[in-house]
PDB file of N, CA and C in Angstrom:
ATOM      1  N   UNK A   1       0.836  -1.180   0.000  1.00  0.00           N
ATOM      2  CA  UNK A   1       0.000   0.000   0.000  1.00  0.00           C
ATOM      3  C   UNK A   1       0.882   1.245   0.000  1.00  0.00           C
ATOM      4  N   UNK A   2       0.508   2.295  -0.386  1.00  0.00           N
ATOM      5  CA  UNK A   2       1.229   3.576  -0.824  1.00  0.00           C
ATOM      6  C   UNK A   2       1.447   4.521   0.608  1.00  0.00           C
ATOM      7  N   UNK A   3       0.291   4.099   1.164  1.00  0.00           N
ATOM      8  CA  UNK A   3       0.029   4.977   2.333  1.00  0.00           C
ATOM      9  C   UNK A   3       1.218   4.453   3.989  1.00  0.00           C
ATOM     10  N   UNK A   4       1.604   2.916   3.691  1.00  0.00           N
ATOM     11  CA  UNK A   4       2.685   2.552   4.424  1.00  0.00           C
ATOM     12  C   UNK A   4       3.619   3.037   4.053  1.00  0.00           C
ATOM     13  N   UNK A   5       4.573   2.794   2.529  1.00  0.00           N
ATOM     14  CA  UNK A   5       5.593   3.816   1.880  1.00  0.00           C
ATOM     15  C   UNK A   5       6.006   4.798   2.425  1.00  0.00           C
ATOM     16  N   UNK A   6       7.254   5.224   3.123  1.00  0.00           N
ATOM     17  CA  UNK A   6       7.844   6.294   3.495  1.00  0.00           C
ATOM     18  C   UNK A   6       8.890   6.772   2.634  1.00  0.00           C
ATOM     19  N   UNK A   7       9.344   7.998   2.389  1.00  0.00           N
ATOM     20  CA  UNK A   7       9.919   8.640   1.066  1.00  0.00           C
ATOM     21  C   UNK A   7      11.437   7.880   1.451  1.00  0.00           C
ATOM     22  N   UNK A   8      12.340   8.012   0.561  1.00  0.00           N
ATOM     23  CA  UNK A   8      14.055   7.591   1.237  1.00  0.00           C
ATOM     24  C   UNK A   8      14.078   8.791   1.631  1.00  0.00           C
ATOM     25  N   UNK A   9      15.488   9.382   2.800  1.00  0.00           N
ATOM     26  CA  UNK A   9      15.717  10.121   3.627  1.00  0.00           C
ATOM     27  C   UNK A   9      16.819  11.144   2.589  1.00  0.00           C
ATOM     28  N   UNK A  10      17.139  10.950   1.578  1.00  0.00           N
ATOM     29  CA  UNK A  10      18.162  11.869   0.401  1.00  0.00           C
ATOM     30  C   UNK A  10      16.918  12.508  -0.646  1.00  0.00           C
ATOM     31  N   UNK A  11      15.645  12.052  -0.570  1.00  0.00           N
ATOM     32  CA  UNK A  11      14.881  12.889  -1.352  1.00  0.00           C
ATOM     33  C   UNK A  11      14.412  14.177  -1.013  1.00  0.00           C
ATOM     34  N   UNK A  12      13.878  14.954  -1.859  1.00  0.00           N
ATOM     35  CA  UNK A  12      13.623  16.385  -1.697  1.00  0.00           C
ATOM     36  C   UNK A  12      11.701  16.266  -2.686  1.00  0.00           C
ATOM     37  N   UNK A  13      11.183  17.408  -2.067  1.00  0.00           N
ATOM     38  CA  UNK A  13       9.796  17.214  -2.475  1.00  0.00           C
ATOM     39  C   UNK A  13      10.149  17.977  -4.048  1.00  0.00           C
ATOM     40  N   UNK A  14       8.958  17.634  -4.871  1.00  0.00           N
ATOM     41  CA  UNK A  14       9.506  18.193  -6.439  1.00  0.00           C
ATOM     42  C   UNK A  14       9.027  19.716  -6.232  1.00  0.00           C
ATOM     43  N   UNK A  15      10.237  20.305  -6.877  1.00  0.00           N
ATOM     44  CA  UNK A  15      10.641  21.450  -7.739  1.00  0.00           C
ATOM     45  C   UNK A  15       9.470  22.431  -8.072  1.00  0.00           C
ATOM     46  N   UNK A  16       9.604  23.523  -8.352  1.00  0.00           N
ATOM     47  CA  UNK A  16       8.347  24.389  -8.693  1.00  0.00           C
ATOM     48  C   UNK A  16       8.823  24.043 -10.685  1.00  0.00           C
ATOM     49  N   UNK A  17       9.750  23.881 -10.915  1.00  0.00           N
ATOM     50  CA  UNK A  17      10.259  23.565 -11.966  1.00  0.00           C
ATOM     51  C   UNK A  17       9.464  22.261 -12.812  1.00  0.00           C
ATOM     52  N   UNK A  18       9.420  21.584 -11.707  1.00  0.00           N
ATOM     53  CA  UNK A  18       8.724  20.103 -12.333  1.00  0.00           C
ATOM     54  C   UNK A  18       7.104  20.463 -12.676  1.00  0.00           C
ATOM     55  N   UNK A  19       6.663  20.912 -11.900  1.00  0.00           N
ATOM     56  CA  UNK A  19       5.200  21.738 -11.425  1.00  0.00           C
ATOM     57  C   UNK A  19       5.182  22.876 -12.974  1.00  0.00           C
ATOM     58  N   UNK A  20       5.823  23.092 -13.429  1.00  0.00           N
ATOM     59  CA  UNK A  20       5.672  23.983 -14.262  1.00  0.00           C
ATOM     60  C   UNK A  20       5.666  23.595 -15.981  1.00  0.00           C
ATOM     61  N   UNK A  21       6.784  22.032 -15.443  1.00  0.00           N
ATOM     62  CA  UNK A  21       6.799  21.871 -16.841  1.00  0.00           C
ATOM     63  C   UNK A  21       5.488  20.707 -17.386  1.00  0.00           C
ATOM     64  N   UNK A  22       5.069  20.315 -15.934  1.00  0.00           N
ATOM     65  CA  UNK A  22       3.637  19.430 -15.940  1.00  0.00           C
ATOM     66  C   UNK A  22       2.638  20.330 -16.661  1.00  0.00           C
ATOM     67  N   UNK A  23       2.003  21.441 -16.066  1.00  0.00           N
ATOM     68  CA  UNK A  23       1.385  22.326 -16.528  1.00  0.00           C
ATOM     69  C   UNK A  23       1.268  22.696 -17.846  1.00  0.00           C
ATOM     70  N   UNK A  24       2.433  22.924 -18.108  1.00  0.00           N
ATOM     71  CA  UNK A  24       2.573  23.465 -19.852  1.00  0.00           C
ATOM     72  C   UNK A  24       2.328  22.514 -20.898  1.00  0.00           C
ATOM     73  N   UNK A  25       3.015  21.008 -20.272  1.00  0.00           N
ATOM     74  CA  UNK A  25       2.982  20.255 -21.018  1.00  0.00           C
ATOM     75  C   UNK A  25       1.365  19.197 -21.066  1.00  0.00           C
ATOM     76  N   UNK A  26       0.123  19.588 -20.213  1.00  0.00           N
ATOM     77  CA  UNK A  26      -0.613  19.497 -19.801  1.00  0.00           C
ATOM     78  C   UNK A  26      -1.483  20.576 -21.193  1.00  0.00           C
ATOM     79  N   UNK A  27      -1.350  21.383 -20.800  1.00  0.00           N
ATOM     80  CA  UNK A  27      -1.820  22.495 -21.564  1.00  0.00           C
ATOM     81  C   UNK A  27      -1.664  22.498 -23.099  1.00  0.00           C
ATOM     82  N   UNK A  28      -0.636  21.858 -23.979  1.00  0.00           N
ATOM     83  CA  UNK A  28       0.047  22.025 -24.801  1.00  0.00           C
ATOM     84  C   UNK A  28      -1.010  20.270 -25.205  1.00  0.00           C
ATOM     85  N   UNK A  29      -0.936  19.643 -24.255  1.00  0.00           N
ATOM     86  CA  UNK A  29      -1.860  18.685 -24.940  1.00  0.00           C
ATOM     87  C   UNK A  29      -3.287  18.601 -25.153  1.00  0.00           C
ATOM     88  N   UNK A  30      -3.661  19.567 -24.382  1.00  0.00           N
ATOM     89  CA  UNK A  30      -4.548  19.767 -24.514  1.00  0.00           C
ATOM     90  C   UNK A  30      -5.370  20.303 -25.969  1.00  0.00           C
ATOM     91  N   UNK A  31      -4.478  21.217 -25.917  1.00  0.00           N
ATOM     92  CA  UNK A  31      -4.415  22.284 -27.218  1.00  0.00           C
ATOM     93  C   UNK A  31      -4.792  21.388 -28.207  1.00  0.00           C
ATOM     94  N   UNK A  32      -3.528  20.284 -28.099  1.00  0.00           N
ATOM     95  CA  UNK A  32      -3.169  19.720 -29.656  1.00  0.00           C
ATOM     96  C   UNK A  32      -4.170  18.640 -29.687  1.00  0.00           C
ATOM     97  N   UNK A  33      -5.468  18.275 -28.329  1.00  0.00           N
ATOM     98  CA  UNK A  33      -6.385  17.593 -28.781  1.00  0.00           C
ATOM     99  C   UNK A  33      -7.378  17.518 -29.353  1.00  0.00           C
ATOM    100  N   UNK A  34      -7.254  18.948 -28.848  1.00  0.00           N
ATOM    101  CA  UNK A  34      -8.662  20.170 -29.579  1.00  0.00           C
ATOM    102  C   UNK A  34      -8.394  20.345 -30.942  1.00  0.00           C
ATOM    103  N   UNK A  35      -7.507  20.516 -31.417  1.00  0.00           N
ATOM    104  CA  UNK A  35      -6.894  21.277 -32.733  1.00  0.00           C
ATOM    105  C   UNK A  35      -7.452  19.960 -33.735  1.00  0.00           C
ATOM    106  N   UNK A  36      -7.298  18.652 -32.766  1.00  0.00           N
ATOM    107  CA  UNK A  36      -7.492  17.523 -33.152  1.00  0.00           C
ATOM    108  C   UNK A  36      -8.552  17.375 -34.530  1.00  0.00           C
ATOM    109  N   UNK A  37      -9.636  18.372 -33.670  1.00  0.00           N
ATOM    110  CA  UNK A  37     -10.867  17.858 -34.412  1.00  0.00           C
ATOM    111  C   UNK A  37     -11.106  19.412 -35.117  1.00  0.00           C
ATOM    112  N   UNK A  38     -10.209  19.896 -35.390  1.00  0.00           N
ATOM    113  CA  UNK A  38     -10.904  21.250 -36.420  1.00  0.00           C
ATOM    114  C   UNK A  38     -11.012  21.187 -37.369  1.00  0.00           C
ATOM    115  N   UNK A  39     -12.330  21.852 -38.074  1.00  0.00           N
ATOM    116  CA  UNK A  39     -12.169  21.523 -39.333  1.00  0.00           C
ATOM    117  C   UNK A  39     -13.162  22.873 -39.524  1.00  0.00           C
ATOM    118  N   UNK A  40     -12.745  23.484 -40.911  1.00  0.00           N
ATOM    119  CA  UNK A  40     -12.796  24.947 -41.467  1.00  0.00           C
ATOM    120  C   UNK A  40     -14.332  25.251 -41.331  1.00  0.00           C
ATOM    121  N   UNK A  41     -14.527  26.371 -41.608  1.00  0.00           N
ATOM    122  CA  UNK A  41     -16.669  26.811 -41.846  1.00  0.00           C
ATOM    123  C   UNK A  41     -16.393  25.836 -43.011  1.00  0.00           C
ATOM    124  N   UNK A  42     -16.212  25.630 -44.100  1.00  0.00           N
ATOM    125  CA  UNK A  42     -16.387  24.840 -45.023  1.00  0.00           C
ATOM    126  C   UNK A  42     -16.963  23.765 -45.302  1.00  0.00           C
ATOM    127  N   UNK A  43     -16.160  23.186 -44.055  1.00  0.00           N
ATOM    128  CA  UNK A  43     -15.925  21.433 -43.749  1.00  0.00           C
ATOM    129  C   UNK A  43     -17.667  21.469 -43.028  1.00  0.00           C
ATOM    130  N   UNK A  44     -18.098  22.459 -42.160  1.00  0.00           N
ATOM    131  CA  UNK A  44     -19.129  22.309 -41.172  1.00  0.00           C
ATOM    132  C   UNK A  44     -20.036  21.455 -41.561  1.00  0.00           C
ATOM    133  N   UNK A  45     -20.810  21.063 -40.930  1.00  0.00           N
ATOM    134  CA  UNK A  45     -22.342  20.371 -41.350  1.00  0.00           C
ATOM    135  C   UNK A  45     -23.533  20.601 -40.413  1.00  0.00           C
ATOM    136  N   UNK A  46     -24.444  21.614 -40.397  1.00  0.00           N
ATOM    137  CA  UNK A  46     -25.366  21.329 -39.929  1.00  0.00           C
ATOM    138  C   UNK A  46     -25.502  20.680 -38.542  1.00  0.00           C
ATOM    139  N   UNK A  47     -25.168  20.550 -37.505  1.00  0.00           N
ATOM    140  CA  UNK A  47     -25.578  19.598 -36.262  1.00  0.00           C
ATOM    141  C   UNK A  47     -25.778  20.163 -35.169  1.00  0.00           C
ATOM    142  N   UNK A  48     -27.476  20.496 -35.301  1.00  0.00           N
ATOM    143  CA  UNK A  48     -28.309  21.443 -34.147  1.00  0.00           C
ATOM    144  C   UNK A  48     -27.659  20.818 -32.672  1.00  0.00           C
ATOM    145  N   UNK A  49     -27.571  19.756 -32.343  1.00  0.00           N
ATOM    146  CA  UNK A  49     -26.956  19.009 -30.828  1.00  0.00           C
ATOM    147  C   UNK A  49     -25.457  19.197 -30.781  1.00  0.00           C
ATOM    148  N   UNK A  50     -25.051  19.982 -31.686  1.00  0.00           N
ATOM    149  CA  UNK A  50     -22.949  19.953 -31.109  1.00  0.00           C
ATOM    150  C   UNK A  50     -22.944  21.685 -30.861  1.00  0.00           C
ATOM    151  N   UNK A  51     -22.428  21.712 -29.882  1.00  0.00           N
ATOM    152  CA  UNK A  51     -21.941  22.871 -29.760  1.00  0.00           C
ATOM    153  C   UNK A  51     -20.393  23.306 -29.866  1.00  0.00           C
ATOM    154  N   UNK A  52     -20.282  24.350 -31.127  1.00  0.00           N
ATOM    155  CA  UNK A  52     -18.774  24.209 -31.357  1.00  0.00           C
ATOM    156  C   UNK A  52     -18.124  26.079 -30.774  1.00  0.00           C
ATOM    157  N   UNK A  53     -16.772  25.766 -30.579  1.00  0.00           N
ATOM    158  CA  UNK A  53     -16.081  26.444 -29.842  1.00  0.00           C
ATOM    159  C   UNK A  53     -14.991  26.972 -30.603  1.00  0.00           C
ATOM    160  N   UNK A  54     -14.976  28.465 -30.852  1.00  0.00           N
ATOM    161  CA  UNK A  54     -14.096  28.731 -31.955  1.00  0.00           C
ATOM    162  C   UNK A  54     -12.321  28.033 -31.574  1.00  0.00           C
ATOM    163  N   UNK A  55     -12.006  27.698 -32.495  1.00  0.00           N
ATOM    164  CA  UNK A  55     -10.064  27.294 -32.198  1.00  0.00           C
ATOM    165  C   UNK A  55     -10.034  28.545 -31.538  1.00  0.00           C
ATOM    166  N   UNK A  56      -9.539  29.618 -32.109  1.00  0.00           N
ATOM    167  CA  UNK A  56      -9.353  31.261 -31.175  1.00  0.00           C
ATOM    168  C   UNK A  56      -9.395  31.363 -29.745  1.00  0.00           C
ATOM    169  N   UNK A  57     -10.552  31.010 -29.396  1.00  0.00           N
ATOM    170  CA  UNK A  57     -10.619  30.990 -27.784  1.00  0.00           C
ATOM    171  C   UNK A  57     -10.058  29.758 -27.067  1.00  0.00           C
ATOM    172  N   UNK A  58      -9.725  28.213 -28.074  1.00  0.00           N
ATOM    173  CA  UNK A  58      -8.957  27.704 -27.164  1.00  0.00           C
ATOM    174  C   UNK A  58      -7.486  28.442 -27.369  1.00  0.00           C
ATOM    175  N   UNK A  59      -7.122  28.875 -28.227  1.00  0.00           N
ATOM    176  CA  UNK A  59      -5.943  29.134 -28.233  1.00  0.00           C
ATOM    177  C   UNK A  59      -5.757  30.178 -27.346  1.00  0.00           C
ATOM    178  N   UNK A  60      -6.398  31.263 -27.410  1.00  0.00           N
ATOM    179  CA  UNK A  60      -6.476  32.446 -26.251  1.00  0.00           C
ATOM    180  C   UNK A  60      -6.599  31.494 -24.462  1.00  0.00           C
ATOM    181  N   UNK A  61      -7.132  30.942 -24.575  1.00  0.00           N
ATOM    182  CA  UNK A  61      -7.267  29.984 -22.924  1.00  0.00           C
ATOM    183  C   UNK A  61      -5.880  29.614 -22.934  1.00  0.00           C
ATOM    184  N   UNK A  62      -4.968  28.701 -23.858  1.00  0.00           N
ATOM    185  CA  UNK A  62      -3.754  28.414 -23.999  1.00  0.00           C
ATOM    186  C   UNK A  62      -2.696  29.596 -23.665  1.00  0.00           C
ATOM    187  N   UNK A  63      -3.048  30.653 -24.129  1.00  0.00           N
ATOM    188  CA  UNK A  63      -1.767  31.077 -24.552  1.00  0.00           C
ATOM    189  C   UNK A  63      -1.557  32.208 -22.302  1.00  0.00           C
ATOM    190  N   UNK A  64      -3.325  32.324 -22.435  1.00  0.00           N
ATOM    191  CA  UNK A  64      -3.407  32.699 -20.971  1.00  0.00           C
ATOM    192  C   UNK A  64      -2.612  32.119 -20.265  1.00  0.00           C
ATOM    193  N   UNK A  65      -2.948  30.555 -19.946  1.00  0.00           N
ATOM    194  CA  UNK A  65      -2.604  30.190 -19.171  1.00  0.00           C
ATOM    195  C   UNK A  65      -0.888  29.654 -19.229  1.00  0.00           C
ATOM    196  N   UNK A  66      -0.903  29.541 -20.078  1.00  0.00           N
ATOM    197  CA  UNK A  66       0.885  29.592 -20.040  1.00  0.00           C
ATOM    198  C   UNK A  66       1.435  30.485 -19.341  1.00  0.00           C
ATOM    199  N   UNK A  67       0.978  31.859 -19.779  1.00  0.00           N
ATOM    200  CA  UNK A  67       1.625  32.737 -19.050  1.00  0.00           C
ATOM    201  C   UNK A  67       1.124  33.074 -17.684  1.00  0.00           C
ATOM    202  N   UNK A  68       0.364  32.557 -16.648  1.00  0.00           N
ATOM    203  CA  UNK A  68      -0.034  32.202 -15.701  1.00  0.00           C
ATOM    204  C   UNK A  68       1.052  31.427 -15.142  1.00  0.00           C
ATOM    205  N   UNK A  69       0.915  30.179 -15.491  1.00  0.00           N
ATOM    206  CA  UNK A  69       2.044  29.253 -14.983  1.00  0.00           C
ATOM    207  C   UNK A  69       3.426  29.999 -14.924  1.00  0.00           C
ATOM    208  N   UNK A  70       3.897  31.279 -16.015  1.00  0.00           N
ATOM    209  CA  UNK A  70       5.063  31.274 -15.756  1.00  0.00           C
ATOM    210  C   UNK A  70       5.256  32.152 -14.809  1.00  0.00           C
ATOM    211  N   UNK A  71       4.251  32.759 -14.698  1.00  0.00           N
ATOM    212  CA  UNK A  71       3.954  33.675 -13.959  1.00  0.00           C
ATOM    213  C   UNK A  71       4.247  33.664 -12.451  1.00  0.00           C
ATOM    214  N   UNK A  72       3.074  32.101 -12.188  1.00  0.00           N
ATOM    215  CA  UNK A  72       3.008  31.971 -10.446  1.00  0.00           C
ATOM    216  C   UNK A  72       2.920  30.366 -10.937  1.00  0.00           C
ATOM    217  N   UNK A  73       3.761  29.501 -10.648  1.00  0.00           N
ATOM    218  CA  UNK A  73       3.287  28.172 -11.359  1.00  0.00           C
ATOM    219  C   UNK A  73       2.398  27.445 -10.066  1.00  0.00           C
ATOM    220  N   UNK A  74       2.163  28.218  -8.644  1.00  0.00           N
ATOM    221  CA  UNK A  74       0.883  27.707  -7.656  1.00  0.00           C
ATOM    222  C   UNK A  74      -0.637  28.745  -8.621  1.00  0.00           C
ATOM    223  N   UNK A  75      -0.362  28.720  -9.218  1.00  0.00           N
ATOM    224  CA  UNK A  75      -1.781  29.819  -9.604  1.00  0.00           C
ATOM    225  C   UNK A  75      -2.877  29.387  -8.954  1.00  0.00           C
ATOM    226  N   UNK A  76      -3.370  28.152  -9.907  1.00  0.00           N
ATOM    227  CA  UNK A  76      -4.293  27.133  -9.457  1.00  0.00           C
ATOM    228  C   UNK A  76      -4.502  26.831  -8.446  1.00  0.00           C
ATOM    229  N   UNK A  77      -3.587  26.999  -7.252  1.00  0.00           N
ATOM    230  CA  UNK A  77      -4.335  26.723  -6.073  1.00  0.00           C
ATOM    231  C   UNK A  77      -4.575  28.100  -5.238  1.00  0.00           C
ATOM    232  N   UNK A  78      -4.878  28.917  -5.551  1.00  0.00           N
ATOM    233  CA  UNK A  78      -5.992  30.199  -5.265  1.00  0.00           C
ATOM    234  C   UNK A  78      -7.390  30.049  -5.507  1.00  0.00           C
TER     235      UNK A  78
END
């Protein structure tokens, strides 16, 4: 069990560094899952039940929060 586990006595708790590059790289996949499914006004079809979300504003949420993280990489826990 995890909860018996005691850390070794030469470790150190992780880094604001590690915490930062989780985040981005968190973020960055995110992005690229979304991006996943874009497809132009062109491509669209008609489908009264989907609600779609311009790329723009994920990318604007992206590009926010990057600079958040570099900002204060505890942001999130406010």
């Amino acid at each position: 069990m995890l909860i018996q586990q005691t850390p070794a006595s030469n470790t150190s708790p992780s880094s604001v560094a590690t915490y930062t590059e989780f985040a981005q790289k968190m973020c960055e996949n995110f992005f690229n899952f979304v991006q996943s499914f874009a497809v132009t006004q062109g491509q669209m079809s008609p489908q009264p039940t989907e609600t779609f979300i311009p790329s723009k504003a994920v990318e604007q949420w992206y590009t926010n929060t990057k600079h958040k993280i570099e900002a204060n990489p505890n942001w999130w826990k406010n």
